[in-house]
C-alpha atoms as a PDB file:
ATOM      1  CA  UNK A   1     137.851  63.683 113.962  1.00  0.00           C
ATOM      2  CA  UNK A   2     139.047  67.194 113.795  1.00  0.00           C
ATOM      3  CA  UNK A   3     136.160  70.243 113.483  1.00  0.00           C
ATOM      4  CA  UNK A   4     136.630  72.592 111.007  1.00  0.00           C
ATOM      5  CA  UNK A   5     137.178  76.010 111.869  1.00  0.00           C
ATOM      6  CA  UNK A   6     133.758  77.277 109.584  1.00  0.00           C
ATOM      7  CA  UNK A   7     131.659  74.610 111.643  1.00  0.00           C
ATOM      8  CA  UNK A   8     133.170  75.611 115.013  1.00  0.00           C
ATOM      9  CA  UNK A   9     131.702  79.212 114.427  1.00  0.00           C
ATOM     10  CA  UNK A  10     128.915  77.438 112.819  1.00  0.00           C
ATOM     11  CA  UNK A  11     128.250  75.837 116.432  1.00  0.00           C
ATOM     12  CA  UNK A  12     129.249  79.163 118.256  1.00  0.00           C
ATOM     13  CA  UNK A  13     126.904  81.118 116.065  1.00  0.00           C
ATOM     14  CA  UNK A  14     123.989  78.638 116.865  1.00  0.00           C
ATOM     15  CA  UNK A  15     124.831  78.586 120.943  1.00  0.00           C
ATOM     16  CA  UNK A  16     124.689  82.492 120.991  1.00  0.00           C
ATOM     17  CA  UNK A  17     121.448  82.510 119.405  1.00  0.00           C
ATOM     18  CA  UNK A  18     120.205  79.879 121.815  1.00  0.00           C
ATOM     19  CA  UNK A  19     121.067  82.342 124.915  1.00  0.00           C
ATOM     20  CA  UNK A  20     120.807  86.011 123.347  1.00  0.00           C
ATOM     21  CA  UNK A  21     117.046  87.526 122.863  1.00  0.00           C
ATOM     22  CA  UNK A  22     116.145  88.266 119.667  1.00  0.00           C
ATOM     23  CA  UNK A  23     116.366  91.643 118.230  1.00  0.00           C
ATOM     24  CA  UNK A  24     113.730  94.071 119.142  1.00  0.00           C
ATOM     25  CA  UNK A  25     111.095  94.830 116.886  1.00  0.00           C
ATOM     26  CA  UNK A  26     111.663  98.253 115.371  1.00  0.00           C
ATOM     27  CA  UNK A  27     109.100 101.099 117.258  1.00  0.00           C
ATOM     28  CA  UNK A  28     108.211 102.509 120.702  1.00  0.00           C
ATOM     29  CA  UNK A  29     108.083 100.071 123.970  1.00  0.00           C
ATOM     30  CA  UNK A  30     106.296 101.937 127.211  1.00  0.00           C
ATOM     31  CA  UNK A  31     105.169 100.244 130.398  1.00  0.00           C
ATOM     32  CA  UNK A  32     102.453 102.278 130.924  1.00  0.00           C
ATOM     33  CA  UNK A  33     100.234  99.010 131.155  1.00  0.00           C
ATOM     34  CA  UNK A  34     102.836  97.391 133.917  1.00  0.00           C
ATOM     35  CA  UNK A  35     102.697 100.805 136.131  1.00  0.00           C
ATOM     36  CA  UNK A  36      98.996 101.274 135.712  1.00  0.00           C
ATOM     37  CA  UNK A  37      97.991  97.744 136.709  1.00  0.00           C
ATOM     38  CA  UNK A  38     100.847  97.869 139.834  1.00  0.00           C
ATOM     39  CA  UNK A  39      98.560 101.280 141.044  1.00  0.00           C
ATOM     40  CA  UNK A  40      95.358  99.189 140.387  1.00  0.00           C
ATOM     41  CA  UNK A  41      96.671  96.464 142.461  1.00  0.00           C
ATOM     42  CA  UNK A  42      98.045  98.603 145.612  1.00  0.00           C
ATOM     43  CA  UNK A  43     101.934  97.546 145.036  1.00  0.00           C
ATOM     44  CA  UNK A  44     104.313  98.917 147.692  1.00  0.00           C
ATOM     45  CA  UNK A  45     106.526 100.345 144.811  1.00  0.00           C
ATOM     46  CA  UNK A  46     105.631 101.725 141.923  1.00  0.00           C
ATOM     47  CA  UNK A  47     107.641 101.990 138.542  1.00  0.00           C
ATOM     48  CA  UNK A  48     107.987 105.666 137.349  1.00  0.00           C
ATOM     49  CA  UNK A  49     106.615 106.213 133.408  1.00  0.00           C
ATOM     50  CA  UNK A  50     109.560 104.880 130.998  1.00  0.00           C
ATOM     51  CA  UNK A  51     109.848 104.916 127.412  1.00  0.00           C
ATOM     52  CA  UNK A  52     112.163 103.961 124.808  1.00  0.00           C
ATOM     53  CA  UNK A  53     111.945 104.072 120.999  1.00  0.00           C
ATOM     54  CA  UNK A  54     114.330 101.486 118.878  1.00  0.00           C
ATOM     55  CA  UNK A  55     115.356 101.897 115.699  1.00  0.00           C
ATOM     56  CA  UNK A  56     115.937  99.698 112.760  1.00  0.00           C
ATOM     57  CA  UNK A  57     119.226  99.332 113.016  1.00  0.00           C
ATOM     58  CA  UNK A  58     118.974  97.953 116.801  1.00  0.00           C
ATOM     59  CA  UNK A  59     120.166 101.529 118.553  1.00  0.00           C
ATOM     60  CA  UNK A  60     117.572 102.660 121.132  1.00  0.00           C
ATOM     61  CA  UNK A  61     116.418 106.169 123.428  1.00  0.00           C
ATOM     62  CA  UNK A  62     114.292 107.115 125.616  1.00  0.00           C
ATOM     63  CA  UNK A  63     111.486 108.898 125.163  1.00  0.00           C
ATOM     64  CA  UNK A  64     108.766 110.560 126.572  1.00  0.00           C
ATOM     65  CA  UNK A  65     104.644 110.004 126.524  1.00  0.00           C
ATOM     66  CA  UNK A  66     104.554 111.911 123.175  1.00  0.00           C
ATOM     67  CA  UNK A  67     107.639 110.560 121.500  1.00  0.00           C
ATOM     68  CA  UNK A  68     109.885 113.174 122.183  1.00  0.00           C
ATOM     69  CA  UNK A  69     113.589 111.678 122.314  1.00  0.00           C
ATOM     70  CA  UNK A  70     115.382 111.796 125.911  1.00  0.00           C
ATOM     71  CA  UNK A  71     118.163 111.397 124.678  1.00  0.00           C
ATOM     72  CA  UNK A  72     120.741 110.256 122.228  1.00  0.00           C
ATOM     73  CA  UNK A  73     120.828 106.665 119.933  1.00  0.00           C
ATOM     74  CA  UNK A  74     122.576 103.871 122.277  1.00  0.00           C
ATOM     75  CA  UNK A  75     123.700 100.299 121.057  1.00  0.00           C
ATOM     76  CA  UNK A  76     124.517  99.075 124.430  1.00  0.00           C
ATOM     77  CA  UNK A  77     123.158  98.303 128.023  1.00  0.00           C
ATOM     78  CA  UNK A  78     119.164  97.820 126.404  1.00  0.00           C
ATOM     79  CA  UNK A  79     117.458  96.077 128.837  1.00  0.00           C
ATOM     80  CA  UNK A  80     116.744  92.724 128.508  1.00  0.00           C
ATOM     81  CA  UNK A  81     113.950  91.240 125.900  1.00  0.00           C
ATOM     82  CA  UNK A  82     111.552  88.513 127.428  1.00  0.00           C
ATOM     83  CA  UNK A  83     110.303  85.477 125.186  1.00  0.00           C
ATOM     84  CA  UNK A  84     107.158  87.325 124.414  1.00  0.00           C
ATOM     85  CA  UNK A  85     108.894  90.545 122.830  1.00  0.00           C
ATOM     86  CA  UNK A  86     108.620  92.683 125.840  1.00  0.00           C
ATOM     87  CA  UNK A  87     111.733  94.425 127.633  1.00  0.00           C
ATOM     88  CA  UNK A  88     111.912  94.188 131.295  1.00  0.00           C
ATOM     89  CA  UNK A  89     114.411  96.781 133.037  1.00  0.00           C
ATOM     90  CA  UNK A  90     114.572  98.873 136.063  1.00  0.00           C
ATOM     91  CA  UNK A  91     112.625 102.380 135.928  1.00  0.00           C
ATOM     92  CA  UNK A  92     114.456 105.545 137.391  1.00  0.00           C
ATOM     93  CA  UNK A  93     112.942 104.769 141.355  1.00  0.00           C
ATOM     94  CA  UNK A  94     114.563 101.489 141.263  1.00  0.00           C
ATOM     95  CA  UNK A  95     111.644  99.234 140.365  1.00  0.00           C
ATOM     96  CA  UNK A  96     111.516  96.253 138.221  1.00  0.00           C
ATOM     97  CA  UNK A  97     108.930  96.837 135.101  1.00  0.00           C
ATOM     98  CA  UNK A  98     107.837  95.623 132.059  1.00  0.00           C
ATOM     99  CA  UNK A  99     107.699  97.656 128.426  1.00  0.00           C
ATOM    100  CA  UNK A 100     105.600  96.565 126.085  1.00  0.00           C
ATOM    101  CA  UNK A 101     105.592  97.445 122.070  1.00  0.00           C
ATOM    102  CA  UNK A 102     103.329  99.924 120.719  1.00  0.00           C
ATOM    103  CA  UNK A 103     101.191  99.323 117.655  1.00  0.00           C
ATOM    104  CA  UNK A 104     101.055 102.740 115.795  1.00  0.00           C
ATOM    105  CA  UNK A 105      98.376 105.206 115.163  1.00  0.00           C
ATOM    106  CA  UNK A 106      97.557 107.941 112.990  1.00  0.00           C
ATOM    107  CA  UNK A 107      95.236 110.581 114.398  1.00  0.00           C
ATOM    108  CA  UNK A 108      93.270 113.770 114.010  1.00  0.00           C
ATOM    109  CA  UNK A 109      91.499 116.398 116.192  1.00  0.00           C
ATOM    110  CA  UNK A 110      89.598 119.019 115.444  1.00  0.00           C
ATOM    111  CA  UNK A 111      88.909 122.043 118.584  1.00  0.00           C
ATOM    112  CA  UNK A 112      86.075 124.153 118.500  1.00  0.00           C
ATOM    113  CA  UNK A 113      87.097 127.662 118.450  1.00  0.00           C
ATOM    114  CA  UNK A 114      86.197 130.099 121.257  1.00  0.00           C
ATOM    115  CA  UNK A 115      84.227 132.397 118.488  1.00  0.00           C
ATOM    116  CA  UNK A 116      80.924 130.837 115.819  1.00  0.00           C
ATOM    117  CA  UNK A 117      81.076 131.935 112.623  1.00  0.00           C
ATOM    118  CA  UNK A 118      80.074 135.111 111.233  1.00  0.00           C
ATOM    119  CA  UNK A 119      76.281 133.021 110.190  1.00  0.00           C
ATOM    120  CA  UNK A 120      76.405 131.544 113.945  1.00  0.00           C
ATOM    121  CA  UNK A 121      78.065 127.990 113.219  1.00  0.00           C
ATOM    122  CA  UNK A 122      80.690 126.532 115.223  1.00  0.00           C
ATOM    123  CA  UNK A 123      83.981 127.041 113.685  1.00  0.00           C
ATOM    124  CA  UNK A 124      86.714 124.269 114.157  1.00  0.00           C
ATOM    125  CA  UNK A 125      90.373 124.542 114.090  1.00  0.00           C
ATOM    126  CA  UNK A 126      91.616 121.298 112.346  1.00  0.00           C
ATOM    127  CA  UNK A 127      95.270 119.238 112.829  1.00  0.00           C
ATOM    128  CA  UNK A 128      95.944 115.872 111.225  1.00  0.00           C
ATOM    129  CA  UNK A 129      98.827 113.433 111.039  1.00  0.00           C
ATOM    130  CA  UNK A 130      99.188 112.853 114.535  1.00  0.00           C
ATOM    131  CA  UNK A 131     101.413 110.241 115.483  1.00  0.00           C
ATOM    132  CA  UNK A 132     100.887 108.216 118.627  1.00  0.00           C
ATOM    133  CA  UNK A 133     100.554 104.174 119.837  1.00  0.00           C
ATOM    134  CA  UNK A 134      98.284 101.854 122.068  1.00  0.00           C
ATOM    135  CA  UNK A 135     100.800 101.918 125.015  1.00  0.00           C
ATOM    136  CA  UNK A 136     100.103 105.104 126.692  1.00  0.00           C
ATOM    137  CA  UNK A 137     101.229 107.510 123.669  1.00  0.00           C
ATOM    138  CA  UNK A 138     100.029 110.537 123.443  1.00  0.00           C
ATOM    139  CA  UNK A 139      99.627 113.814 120.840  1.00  0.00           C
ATOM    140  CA  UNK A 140      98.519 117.229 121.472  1.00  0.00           C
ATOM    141  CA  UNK A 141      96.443 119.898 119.127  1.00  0.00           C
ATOM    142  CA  UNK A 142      96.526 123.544 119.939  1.00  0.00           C
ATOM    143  CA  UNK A 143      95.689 126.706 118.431  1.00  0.00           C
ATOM    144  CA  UNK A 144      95.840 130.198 119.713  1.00  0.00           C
ATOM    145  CA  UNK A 145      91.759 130.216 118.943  1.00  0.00           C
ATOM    146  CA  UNK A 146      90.453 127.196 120.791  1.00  0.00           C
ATOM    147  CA  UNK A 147      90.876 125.488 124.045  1.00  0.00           C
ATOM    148  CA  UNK A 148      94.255 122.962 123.660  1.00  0.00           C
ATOM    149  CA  UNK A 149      93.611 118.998 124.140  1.00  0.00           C
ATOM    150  CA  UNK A 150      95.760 115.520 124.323  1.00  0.00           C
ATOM    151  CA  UNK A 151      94.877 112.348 123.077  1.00  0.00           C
ATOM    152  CA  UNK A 152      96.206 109.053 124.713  1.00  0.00           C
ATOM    153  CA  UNK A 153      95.780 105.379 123.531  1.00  0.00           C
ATOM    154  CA  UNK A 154      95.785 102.551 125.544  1.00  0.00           C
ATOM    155  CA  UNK A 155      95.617  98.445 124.631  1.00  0.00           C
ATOM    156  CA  UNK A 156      93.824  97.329 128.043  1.00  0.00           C
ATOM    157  CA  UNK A 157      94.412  94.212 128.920  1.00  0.00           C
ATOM    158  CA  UNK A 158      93.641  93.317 132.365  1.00  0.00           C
ATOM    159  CA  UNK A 159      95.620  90.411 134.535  1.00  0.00           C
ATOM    160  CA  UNK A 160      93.888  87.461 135.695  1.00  0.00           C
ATOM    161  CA  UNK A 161      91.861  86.498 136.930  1.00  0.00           C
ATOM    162  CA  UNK A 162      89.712  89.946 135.954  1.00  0.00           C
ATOM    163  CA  UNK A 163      86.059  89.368 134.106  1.00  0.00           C
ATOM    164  CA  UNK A 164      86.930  92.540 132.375  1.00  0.00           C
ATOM    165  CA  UNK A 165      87.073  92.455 128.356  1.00  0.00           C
ATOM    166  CA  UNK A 166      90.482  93.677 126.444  1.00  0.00           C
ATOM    167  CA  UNK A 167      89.864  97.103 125.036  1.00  0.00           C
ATOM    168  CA  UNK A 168      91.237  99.695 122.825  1.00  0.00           C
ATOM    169  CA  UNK A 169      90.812 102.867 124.891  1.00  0.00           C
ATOM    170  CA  UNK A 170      90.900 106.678 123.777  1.00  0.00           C
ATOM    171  CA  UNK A 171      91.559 109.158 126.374  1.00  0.00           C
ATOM    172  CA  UNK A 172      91.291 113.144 126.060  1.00  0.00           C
ATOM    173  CA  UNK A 173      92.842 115.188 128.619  1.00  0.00           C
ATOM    174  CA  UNK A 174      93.426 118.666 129.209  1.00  0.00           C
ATOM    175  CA  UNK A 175      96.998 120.255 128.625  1.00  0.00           C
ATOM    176  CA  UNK A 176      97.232 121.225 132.003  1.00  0.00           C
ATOM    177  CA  UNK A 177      95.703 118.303 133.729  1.00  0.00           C
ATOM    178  CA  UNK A 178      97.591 115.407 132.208  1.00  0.00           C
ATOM    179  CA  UNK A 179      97.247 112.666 134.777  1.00  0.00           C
ATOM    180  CA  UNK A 180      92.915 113.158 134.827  1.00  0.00           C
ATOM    181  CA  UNK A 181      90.685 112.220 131.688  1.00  0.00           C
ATOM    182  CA  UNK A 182      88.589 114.232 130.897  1.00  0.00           C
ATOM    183  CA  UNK A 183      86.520 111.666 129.128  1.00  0.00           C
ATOM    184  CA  UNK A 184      86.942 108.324 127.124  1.00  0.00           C
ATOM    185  CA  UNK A 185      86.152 106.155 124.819  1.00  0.00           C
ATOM    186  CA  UNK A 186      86.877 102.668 124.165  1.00  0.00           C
ATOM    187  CA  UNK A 187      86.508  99.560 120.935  1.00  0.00           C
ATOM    188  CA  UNK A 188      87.266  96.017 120.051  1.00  0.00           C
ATOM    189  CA  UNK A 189      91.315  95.573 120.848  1.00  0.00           C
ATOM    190  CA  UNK A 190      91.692  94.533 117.110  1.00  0.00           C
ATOM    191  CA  UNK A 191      89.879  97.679 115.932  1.00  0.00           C
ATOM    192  CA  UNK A 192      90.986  99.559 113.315  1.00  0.00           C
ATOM    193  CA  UNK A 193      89.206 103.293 113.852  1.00  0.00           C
ATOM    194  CA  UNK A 194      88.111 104.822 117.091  1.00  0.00           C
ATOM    195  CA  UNK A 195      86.754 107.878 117.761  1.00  0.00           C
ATOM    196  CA  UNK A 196      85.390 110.515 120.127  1.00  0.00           C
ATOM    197  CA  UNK A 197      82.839 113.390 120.154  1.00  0.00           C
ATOM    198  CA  UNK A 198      82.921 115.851 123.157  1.00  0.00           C
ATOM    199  CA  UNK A 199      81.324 119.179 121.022  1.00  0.00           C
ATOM    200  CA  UNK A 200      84.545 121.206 122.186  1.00  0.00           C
ATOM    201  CA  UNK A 201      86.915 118.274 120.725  1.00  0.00           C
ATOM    202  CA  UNK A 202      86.538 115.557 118.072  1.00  0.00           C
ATOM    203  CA  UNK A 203      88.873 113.026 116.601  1.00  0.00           C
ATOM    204  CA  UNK A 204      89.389 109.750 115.776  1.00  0.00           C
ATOM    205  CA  UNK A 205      92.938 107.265 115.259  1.00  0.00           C
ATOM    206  CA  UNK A 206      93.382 104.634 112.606  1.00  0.00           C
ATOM    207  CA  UNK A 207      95.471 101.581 112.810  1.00  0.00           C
ATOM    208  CA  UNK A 208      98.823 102.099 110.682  1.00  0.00           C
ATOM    209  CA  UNK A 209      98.745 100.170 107.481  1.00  0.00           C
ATOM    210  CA  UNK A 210      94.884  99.270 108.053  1.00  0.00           C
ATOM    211  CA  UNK A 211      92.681  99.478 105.246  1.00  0.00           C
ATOM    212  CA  UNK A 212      90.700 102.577 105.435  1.00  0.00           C
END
């Protein structure tokens, strides 16, 4: 019996999607988790920080900790997708990694300015609409009266065989010391709000989409 030509790419159509990934979720894929834990765990090699932010048509770019674009849209040569929605691919010092998909966040911050109030009060410089995720992201507030600061958000979840509970972690850090926390502050992995208090700096993120 003879195939028909429309079942023949029927058949083609079906083996392709047996061996190609599926397409990547639109949003912003770090491995911030994969190079943190490979510190933690004393590997040889470490990955350097990558990023890369994929758009709903499929085109993707890299990008840095705060979402700044690294360069232009590409269609071709993405790394490949595991089963589990991930991209593996090599980071810029050679070394095999892992980039996982951000869940996003919108934030605010609010610095305490250097001068009270005329009635002695602590005035506060506001910013809101911050846009970060849970993999490493990160998004600064600054004003020419108050001391700068960076928020980053993690989703911790640490490898077996580890005792230690999945958490959603918020990090401040000071502009000019990026790599060291200056404090922390951590919630439920599935929670919708956290926040943090330090009396200089005060803010809180909120799921995307979450009811308030």
């Amino acid at each position: 019996m003879t195939t028909s030509r429309p079942a023949l790419l029927a058949i083609a159509t079906l083996l392709l999607g047996a061996t190609s990934p599926p397409p990547l979720a639109t949003g912003s894929y770090t491995n911030e988790e994969d190079r943190y834990f490979a510190g933690e765990r004393g590997a040889v090699a470490v990955p350097d920080w990558m990023g890369v932010e994929v758009n709903g048509t499929g085109e993707w770019r890299a990008v840095d900790a705060f979402g700044k674009p690294l360069g232009e849209w590409q269609r071709t040569a993405l790394p490949m997708q595991t089963a589990e929605g991930r991209i593996t691919a090599t980071a810029a010092n050679g070394v095999a990694t892992e980039l996982r998909r951000g869940t996003p966040f919108r934030c605010w911050l609010s610095l305490r300015r250097f001068a009270a109030r005329p009635d002695g009060t602590a005035d506060w410089a506001f910013q809101g609409g911050l846009k970060l995720h849970d993999q490493g992201g990160r998004a600064a507030a600054s004003d020419a009266s108050a001391p700068g600061a960076v928020i980053r958000l993690r989703q911790v979840i640490w490898p077996a065989p580890s005792t230690n509970k999945p958490s959603l972690v918020l990090y401040v850090h000071k502009p000019e010391e990026p790599d060291k926390a200056v404090s922390y502050a951590w919630a439920d992995p599935g929670a919708n709000l956290i926040g943090i208090n330090l009396r200089w700096v005060q803010g809180s993120c909120s799921r995307e989409g979450a009811n308030p």
